[in-house]
Protein backbone atom coordinates (compact mmCIF):
# COMPACT_ATOMS: atom_id res chain seq x y z
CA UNK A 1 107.26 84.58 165.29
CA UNK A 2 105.67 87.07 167.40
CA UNK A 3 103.68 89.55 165.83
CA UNK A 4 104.81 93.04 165.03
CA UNK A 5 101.32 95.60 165.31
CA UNK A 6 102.12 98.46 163.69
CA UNK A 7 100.50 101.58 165.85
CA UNK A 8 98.75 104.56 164.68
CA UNK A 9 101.92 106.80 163.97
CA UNK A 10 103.58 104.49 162.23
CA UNK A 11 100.15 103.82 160.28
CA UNK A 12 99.80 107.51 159.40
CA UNK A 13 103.74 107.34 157.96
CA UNK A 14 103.20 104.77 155.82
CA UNK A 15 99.73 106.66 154.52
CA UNK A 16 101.26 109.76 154.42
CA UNK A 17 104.35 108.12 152.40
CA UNK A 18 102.61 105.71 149.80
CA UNK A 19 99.10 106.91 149.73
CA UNK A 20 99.62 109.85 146.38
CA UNK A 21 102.47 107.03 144.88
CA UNK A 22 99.51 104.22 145.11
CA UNK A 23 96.91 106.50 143.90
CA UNK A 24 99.02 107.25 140.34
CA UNK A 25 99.38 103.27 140.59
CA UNK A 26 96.05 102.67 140.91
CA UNK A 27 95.36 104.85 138.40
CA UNK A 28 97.01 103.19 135.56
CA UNK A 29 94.74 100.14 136.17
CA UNK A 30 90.94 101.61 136.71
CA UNK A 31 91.83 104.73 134.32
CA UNK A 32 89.58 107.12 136.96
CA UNK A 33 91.13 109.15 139.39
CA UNK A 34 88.01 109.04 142.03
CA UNK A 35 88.01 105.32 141.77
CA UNK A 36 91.48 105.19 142.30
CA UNK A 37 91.46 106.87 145.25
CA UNK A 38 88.60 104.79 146.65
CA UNK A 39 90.68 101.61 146.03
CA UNK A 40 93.55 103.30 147.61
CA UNK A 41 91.97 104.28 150.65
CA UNK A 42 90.00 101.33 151.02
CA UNK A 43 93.17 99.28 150.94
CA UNK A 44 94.64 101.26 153.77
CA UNK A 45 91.20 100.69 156.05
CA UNK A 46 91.70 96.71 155.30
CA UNK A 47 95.99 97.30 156.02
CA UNK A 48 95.15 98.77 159.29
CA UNK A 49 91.91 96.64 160.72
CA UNK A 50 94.53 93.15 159.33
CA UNK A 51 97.56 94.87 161.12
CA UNK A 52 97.80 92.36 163.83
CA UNK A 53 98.23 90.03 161.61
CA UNK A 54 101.93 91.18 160.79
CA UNK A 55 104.80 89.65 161.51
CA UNK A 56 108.62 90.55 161.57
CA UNK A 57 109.32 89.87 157.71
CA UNK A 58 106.07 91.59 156.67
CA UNK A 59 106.82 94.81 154.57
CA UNK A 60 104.15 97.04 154.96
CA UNK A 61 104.28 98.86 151.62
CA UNK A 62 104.81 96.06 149.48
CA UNK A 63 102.14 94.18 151.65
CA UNK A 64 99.66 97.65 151.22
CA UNK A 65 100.38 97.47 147.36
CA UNK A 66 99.35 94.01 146.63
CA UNK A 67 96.07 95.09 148.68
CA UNK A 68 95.81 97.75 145.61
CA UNK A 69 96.46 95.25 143.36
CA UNK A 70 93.79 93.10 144.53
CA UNK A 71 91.30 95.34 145.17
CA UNK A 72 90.98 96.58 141.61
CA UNK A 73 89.84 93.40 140.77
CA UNK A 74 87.05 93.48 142.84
């Protein structure tokens, strides 16, 4: 499969989309809105420096919310 880089509009979309749903997601796991958004923007920074990394068949939120997910266990 070739890969599929998602550019900086489409980035911003996505961010301007998910980023308040993630941050109430977030939220209900580290019970501290600051640290939520930390997790939540730091998950976008590793989405978009990984984007090449895409293919096709990626979906970009669901791909951006197990980074969330992840993250909080860090």
């Amino acid at each position: 499969m070739s890969a599929q880089v998602i550019n900086r509009s489409e980035f911003e979309r996505l961010y301007a989309q998910y980023h308040p749903r993630f941050v109430v997601i977030a939220q209900r796991y580290v019970r501290d809105a600051m640290v939520a958004e930390d997790l939540v923007t730091d998950s976008f920074v590793s989405f978009w420096k990984n984007r090449e990394r895409f293919d096709g068949g990626t979906n970009p939120a669901a791909y951006l919310l197990t980074i969330v997910k992840n993250k909080r266990l860090i």
